[in-house]
C-alpha atoms as a PDB file:
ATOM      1  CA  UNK A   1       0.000   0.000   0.000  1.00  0.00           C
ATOM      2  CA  UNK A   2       1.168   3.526  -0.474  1.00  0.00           C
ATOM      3  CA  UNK A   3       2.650   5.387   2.105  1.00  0.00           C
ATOM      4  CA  UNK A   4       1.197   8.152   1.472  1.00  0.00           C
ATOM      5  CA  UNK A   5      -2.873   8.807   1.308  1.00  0.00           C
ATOM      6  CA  UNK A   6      -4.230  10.658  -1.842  1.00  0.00           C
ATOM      7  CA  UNK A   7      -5.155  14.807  -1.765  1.00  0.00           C
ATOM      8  CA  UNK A   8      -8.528  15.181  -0.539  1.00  0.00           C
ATOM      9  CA  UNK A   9      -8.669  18.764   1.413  1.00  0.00           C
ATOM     10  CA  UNK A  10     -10.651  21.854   1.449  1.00  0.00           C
ATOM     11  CA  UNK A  11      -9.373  25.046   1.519  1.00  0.00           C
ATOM     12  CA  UNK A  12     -10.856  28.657   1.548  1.00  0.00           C
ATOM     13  CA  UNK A  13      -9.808  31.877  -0.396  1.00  0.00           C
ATOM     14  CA  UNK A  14     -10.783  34.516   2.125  1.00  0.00           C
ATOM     15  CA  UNK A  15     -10.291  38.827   2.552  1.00  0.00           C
ATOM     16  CA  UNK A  16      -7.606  39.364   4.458  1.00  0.00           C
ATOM     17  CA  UNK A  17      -9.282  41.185   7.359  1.00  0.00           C
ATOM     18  CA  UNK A  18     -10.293  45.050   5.737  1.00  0.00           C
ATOM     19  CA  UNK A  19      -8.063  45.129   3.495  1.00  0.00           C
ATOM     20  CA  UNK A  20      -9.485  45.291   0.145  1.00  0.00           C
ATOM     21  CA  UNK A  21      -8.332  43.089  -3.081  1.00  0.00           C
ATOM     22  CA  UNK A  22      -5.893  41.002  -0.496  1.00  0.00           C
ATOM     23  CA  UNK A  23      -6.902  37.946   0.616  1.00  0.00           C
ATOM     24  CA  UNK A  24      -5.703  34.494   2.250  1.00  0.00           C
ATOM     25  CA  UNK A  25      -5.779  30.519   2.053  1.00  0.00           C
ATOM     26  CA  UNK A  26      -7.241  29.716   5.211  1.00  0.00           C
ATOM     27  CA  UNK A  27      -9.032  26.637   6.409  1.00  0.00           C
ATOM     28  CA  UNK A  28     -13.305  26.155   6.750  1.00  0.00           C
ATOM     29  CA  UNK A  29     -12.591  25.628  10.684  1.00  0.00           C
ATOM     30  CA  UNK A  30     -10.891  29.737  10.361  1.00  0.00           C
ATOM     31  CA  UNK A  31     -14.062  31.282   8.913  1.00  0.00           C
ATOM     32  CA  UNK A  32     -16.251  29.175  11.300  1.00  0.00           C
ATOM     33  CA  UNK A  33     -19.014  31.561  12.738  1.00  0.00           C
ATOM     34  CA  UNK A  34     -18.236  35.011  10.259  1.00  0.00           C
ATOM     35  CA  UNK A  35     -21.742  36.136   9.784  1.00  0.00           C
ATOM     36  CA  UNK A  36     -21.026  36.225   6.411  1.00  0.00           C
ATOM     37  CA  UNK A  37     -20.524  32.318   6.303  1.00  0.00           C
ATOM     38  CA  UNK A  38     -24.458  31.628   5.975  1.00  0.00           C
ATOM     39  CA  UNK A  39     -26.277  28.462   5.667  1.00  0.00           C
ATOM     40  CA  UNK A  40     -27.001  29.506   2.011  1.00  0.00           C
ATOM     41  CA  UNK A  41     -23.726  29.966   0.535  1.00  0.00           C
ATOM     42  CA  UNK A  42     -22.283  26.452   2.600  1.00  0.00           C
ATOM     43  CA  UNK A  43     -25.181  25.120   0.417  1.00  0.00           C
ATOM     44  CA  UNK A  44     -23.856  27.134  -2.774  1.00  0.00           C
ATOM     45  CA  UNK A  45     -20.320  25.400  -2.191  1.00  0.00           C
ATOM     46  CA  UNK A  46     -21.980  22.004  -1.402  1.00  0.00           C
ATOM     47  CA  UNK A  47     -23.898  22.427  -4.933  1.00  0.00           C
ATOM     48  CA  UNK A  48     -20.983  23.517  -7.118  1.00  0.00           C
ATOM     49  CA  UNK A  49     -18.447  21.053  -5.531  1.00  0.00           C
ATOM     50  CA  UNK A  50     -21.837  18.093  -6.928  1.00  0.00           C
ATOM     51  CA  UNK A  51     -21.707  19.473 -10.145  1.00  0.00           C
ATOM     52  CA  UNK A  52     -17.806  19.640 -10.385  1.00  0.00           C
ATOM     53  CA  UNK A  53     -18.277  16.398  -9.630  1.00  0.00           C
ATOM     54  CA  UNK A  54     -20.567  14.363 -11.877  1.00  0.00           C
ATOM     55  CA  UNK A  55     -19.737  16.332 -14.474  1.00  0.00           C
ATOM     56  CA  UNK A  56     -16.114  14.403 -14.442  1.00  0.00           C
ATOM     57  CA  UNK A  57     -16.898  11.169 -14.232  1.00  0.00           C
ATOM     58  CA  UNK A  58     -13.473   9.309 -13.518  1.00  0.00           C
ATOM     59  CA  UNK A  59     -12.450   7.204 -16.393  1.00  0.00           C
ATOM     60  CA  UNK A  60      -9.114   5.856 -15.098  1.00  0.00           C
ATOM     61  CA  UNK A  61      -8.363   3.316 -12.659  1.00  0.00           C
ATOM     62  CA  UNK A  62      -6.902   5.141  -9.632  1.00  0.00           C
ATOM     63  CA  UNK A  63      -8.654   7.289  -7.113  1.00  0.00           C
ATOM     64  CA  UNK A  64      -8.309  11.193  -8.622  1.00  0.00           C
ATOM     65  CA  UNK A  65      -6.978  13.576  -5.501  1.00  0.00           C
ATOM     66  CA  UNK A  66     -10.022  16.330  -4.670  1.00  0.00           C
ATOM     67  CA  UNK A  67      -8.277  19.900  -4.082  1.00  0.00           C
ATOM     68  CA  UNK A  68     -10.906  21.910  -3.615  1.00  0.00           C
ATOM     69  CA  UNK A  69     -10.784  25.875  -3.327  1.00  0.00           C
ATOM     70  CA  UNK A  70     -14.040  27.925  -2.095  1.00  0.00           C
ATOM     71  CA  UNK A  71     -14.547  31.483  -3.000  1.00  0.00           C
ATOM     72  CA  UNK A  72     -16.583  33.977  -1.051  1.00  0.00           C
ATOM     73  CA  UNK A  73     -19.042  34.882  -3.965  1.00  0.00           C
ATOM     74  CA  UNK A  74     -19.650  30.947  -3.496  1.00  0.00           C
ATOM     75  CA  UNK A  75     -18.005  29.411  -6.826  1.00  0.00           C
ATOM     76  CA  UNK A  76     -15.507  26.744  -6.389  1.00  0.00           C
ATOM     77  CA  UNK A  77     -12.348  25.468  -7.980  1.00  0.00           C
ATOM     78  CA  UNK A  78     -11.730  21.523  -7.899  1.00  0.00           C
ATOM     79  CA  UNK A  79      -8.807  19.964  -9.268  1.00  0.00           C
ATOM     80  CA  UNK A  80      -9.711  16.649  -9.663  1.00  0.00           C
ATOM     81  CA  UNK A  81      -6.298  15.214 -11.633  1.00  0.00           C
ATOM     82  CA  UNK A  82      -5.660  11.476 -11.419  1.00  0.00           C
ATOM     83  CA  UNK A  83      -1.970  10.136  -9.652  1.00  0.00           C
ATOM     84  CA  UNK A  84      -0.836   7.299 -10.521  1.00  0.00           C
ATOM     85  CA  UNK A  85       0.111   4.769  -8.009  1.00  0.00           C
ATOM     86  CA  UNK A  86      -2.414   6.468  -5.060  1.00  0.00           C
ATOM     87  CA  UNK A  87      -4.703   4.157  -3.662  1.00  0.00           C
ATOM     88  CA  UNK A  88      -6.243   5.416  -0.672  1.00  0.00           C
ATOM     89  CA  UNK A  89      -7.750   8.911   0.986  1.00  0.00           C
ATOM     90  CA  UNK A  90      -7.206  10.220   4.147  1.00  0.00           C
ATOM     91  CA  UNK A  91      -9.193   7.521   6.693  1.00  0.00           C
ATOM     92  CA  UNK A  92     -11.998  10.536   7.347  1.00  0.00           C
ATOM     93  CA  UNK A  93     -12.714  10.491   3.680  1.00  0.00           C
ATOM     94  CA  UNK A  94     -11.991   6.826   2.651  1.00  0.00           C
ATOM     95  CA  UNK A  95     -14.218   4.113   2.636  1.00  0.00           C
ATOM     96  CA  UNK A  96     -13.953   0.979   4.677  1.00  0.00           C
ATOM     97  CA  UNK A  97     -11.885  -1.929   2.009  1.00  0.00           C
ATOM     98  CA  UNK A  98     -14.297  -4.395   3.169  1.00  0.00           C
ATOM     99  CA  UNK A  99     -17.213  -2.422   1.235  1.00  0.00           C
ATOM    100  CA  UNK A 100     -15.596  -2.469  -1.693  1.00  0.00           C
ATOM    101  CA  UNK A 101     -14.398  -6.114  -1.376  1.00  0.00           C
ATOM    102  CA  UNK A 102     -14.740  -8.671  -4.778  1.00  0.00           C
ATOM    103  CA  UNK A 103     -15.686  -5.385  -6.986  1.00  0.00           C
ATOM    104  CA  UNK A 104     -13.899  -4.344 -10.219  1.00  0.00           C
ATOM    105  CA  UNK A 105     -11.742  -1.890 -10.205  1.00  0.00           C
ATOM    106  CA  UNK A 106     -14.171   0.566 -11.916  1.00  0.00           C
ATOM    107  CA  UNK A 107     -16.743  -0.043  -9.260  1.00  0.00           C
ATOM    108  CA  UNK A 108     -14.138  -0.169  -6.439  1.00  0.00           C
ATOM    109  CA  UNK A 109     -13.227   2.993  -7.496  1.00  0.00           C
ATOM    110  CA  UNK A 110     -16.560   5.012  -8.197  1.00  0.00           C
ATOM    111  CA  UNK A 111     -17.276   4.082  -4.764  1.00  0.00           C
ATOM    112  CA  UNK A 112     -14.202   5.231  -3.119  1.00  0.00           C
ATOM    113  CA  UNK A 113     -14.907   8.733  -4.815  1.00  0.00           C
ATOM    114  CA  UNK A 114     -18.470   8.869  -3.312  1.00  0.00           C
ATOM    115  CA  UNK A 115     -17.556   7.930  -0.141  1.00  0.00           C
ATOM    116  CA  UNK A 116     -14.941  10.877  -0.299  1.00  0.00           C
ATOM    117  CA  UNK A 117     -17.311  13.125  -1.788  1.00  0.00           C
ATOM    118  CA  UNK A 118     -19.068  12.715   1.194  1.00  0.00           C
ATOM    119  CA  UNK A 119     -16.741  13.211   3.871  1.00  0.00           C
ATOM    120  CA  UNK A 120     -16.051  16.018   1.692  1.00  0.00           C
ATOM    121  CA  UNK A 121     -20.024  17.897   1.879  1.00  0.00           C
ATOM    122  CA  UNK A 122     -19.834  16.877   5.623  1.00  0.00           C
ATOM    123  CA  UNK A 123     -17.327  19.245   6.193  1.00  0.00           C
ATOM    124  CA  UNK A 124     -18.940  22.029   4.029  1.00  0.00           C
ATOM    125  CA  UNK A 125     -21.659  21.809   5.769  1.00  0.00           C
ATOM    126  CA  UNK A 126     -19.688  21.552   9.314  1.00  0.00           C
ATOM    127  CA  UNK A 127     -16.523  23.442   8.897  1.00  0.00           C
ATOM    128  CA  UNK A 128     -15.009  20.031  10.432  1.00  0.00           C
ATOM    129  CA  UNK A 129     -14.152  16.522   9.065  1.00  0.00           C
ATOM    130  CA  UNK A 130     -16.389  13.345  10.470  1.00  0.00           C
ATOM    131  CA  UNK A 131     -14.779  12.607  13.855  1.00  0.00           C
ATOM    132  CA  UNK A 132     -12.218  15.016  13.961  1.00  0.00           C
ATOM    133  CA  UNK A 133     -11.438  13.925  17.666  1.00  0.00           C
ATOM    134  CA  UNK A 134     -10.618   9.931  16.812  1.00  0.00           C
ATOM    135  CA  UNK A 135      -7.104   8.784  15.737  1.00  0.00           C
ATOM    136  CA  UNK A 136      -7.116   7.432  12.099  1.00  0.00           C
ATOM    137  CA  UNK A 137      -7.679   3.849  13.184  1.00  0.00           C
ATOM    138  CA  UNK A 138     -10.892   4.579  14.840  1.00  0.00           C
ATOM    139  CA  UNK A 139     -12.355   6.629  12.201  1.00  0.00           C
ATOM    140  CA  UNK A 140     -12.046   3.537  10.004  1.00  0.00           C
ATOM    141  CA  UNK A 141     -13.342   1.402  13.071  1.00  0.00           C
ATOM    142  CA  UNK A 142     -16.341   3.363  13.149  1.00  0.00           C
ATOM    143  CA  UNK A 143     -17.194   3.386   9.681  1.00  0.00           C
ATOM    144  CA  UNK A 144     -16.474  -0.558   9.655  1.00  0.00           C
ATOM    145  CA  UNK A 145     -19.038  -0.597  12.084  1.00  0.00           C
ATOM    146  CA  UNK A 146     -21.538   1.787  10.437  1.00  0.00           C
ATOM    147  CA  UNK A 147     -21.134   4.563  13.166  1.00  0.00           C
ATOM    148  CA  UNK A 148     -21.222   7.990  11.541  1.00  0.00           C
ATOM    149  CA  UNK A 149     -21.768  11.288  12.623  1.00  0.00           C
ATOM    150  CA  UNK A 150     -25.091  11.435  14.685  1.00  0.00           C
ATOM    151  CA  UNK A 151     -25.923  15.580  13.576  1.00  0.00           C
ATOM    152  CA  UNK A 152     -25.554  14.162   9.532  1.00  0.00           C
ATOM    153  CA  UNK A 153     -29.406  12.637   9.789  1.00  0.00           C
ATOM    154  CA  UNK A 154     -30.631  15.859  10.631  1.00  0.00           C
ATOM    155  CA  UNK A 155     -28.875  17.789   7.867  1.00  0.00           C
ATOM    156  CA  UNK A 156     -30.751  19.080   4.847  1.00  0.00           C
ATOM    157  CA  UNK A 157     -27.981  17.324   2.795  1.00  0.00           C
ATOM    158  CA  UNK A 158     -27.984  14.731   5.229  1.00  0.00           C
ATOM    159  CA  UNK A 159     -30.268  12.270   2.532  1.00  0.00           C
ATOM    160  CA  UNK A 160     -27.590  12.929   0.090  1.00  0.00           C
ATOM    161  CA  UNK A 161     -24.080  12.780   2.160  1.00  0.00           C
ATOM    162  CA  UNK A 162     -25.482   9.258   3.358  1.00  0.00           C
ATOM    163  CA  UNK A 163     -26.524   8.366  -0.344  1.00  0.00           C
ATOM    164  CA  UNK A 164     -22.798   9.210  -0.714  1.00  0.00           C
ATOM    165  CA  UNK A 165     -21.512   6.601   2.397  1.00  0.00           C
ATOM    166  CA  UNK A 166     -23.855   3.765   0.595  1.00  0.00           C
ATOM    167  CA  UNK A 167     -24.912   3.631  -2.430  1.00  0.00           C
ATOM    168  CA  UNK A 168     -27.284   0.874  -2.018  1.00  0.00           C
ATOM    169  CA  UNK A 169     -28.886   3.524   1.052  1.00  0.00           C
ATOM    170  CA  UNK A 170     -28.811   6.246  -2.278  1.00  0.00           C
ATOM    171  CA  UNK A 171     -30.985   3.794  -3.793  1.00  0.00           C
ATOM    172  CA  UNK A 172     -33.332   3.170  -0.958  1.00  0.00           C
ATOM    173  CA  UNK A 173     -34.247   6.609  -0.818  1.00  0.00           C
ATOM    174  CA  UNK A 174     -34.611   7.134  -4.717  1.00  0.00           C
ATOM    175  CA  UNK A 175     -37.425   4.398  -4.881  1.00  0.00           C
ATOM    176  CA  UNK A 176     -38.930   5.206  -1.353  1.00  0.00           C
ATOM    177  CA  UNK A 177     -39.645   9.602  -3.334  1.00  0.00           C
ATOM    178  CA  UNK A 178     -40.584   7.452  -6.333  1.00  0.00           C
ATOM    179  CA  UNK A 179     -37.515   9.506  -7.714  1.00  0.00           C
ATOM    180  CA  UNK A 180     -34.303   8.632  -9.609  1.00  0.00           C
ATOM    181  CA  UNK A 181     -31.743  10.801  -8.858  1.00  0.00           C
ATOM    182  CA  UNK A 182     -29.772  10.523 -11.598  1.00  0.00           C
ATOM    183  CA  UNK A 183     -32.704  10.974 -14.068  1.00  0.00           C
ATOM    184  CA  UNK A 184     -32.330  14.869 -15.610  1.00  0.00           C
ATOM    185  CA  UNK A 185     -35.374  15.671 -14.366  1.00  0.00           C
ATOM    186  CA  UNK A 186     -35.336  13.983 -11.078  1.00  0.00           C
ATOM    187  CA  UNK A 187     -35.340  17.020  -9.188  1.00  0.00           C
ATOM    188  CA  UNK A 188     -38.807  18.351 -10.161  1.00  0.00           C
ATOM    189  CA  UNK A 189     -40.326  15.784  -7.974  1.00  0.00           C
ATOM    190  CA  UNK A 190     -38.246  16.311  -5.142  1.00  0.00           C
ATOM    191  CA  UNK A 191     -39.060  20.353  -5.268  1.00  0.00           C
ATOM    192  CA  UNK A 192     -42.376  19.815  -5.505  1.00  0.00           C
ATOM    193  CA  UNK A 193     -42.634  17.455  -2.377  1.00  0.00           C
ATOM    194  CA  UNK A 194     -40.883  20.160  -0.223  1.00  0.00           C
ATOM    195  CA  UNK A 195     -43.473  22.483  -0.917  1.00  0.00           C
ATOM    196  CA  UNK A 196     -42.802  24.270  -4.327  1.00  0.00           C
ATOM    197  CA  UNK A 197     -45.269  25.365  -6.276  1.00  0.00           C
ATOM    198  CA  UNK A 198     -45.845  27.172  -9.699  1.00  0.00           C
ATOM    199  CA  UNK A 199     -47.940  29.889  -7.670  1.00  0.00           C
ATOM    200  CA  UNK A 200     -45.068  29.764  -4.544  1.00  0.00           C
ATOM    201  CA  UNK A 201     -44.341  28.078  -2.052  1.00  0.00           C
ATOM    202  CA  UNK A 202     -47.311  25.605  -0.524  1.00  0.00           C
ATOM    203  CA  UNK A 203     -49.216  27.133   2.578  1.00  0.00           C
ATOM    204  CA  UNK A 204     -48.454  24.484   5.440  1.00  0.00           C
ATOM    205  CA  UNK A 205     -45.279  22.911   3.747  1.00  0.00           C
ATOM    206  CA  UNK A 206     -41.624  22.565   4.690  1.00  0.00           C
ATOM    207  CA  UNK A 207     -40.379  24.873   1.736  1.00  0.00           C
ATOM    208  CA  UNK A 208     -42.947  27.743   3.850  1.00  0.00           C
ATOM    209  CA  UNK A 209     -41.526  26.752   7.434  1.00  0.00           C
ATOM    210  CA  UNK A 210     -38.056  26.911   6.002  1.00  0.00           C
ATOM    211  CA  UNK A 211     -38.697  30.811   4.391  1.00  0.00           C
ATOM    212  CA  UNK A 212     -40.244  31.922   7.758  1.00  0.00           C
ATOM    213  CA  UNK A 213     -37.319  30.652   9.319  1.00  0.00           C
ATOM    214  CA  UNK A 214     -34.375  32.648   7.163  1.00  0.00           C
ATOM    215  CA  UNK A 215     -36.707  35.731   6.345  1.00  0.00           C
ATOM    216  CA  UNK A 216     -35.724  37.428   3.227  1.00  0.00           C
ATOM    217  CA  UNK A 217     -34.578  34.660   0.828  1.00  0.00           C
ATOM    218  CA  UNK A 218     -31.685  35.905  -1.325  1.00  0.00           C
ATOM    219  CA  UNK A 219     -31.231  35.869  -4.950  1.00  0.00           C
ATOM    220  CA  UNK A 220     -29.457  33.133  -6.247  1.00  0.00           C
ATOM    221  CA  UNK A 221     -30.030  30.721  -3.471  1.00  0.00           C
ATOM    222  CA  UNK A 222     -30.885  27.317  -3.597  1.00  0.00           C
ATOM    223  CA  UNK A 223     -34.232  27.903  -1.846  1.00  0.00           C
ATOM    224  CA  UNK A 224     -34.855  30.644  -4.933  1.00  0.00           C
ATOM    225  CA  UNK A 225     -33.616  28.195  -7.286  1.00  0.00           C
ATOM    226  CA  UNK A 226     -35.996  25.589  -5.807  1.00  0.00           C
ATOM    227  CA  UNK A 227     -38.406  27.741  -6.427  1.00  0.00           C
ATOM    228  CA  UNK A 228     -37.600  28.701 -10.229  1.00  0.00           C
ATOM    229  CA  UNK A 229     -37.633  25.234 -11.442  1.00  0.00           C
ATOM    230  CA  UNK A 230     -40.784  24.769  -9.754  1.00  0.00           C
ATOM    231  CA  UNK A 231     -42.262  28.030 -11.438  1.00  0.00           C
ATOM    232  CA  UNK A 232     -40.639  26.830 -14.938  1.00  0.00           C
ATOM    233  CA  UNK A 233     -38.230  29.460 -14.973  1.00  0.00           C
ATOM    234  CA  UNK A 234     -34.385  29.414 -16.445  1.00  0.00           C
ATOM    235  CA  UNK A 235     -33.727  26.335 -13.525  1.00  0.00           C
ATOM    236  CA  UNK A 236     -35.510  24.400 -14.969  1.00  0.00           C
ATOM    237  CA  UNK A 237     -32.863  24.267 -18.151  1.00  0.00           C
ATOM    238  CA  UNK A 238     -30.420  24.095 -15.300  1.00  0.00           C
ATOM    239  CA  UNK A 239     -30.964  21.107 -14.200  1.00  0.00           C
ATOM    240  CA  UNK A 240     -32.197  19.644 -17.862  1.00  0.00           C
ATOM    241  CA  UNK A 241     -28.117  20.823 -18.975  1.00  0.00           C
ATOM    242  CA  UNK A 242     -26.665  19.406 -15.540  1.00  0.00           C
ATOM    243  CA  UNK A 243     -28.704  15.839 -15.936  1.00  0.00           C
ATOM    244  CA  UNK A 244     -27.438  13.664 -12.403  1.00  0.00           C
ATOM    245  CA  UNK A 245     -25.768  17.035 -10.920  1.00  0.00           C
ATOM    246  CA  UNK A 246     -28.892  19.097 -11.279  1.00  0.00           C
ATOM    247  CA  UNK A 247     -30.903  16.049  -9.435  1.00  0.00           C
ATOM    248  CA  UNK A 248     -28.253  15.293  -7.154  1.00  0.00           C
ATOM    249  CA  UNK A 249     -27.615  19.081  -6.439  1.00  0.00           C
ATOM    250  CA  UNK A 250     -31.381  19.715  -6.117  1.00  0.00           C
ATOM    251  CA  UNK A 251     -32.034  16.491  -3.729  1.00  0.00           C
ATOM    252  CA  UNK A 252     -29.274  18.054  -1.319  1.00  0.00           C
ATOM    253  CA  UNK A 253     -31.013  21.071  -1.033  1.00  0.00           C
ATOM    254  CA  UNK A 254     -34.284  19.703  -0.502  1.00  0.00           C
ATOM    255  CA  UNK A 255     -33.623  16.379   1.362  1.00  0.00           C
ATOM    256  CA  UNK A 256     -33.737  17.477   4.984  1.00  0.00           C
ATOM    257  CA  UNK A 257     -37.279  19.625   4.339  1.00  0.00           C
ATOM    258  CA  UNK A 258     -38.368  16.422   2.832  1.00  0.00           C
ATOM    259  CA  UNK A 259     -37.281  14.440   5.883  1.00  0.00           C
ATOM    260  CA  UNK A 260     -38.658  16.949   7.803  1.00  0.00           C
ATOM    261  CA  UNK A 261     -42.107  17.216   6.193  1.00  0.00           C
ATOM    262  CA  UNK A 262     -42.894  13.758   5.885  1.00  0.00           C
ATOM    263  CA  UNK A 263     -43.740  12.506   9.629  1.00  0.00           C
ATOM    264  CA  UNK A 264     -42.551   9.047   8.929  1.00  0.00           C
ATOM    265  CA  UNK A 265     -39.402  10.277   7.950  1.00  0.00           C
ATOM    266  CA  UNK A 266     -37.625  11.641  10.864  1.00  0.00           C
ATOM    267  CA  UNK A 267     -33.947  11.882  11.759  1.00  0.00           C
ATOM    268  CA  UNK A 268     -34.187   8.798  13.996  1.00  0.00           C
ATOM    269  CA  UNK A 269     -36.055   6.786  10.923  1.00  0.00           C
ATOM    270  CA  UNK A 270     -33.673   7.717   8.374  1.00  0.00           C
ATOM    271  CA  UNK A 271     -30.755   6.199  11.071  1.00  0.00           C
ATOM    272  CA  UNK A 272     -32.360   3.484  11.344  1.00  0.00           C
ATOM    273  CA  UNK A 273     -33.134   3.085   7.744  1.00  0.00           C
ATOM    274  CA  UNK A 274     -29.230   3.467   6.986  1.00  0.00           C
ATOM    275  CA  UNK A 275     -27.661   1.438   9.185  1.00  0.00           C
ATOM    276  CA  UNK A 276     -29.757  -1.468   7.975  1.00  0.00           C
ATOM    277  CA  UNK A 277     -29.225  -0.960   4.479  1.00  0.00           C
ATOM    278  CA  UNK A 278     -25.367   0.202   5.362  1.00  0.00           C
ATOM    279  CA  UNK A 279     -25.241  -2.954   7.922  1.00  0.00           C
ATOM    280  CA  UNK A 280     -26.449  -5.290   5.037  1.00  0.00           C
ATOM    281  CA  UNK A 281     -24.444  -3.832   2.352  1.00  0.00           C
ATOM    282  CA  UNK A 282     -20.983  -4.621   4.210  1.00  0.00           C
ATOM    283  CA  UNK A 283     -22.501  -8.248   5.462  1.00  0.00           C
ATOM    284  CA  UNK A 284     -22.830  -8.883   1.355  1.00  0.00           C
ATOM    285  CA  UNK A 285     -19.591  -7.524   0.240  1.00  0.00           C
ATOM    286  CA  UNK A 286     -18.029  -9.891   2.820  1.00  0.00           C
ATOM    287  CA  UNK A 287     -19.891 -12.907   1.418  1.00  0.00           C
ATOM    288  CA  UNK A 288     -18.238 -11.988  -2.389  1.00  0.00           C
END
């Protein structure tokens, strides 16, 4: 095995204090808390870093390192080139060898770049890596063992970062929303069962409960996205040009008001609905 694990790191191109037109490389944990780091643009980073990703589909046969750099105006730059001779990611972002046990090496290695993909949104979304307090050894212990972060299941991208830990729990929840993610119109379904409407958002819904929650909903959000598809408006073609990263991007945003608007479907549920598919999943791979 290498020695060495493959690139997969976030950093953050920041304003250096007042100074205008100077800024710095700094790390998510360093911005943590700036009132300026809102909800909606960790969501705008989490969307573009999707997009970078399914629309470079890896067609090698190693792992590709992920060095990704977010910019304040919420666009991102990922450098996705494959090295040869890598074979693993850092243990937060690298998925447990037994799960991808008797697979080819095309399979082996889609799923090692979800899994890392992943690891990678949980940290968006957190400012920290999954169990930032464990040695390496016990972050791979845990994920053996199906233990993951507890505050993922109540995420709005929790759905997706999961569907990025297991694919076979990505497929659970495609056929239990009737939806296929990776169809180019998948997320039309998924907006509309938040709440979106063609006259606005539905009275009673989760899309309404979120807005009353943020207040003024800012241009060029995901929530005003949402809300353009849903009205037929320009993302619409946005997510008909973006095919599985307009649906996967779209089910991100949406997946926690989902969760959260269908009773059945609560942050304990979806848990439990994981680690049995996640528990089963590894109990297969060992059979193979």
């Amino acid at each position: 095995m290498d020695r060495e694990p493959t690139i997969c790191r976030i950093r953050v191109r920041w304003p250096r204090g007042a100074v205008p037109g100077e800024y710095v490389i700094r790390r998510l944990r360093d911005i943590k808390g700036l009132p300026n780091v809102t909800e909606t643009l960790r969501q705008r980073w989490a969307e573009e870093i999707v997009k970078s990703f399914s629309s470079n589909p890896n067609l090698g046969s190693n792992i590709r390192p992920w060095d990704i750099l977010l910019h304040q105006d919420g666009s991102v730059e990922a450098s996705s080139l494959e090295k040869e001779g890598r074979s693993f990611y850092p243990s937060r972002f690298r998925i447990p060898p037994r799960n991808v046990l008797g697979l080819d090496d095309k399979e082996r290695v889609k799923r090692a770049e979800k899994f890392a993909l992943g690891s990678l949104l949980y940290e968006i979304m957190t400012a920290n890596k999954p169990f930032e307090e464990l040695s390496d050894d016990e972050v791979q212990d845990h994920y053996s063992h199906g233990i993951f972060p507890d505050d993922v299941f109540s995420m709005a991208m929790g759905p997706y970062i999961l569907g990025c830990w297991s694919l076979e729990f990505e497929k659970k929840m495609e056929r239990l929303r009737g939806v296929a993610v990776t169809a180019s119109l998948a997320a039309l379904p998924v907006i509309g069962l938040a709440g979106f409407a063609a006259t606005g958002p539905v009275a009673g819904s989760a899309a309404v409960a979120y807005q009353s929650s943020v207040g003024i909903i800012q241009a060029g959000s995901l929530f005003a996205w949402c809300q353009s598809a849903a009205m037929g408006g320009a993302a619409v073609n946005g997510i008909i040009a973006c095919g599985a990263a307009g649906g996967s991007a779209a089910l991100a945003a949406t997946g926690g008001a989902i969760a959260g608007g269908q009773g059945a479907l609560t942050p304990e549920k979806m848990k439990e609905m994981f680690l049995m598919v996640y528990r089963k999943e590894k109990s297969e791979m060992a059979l193979m």
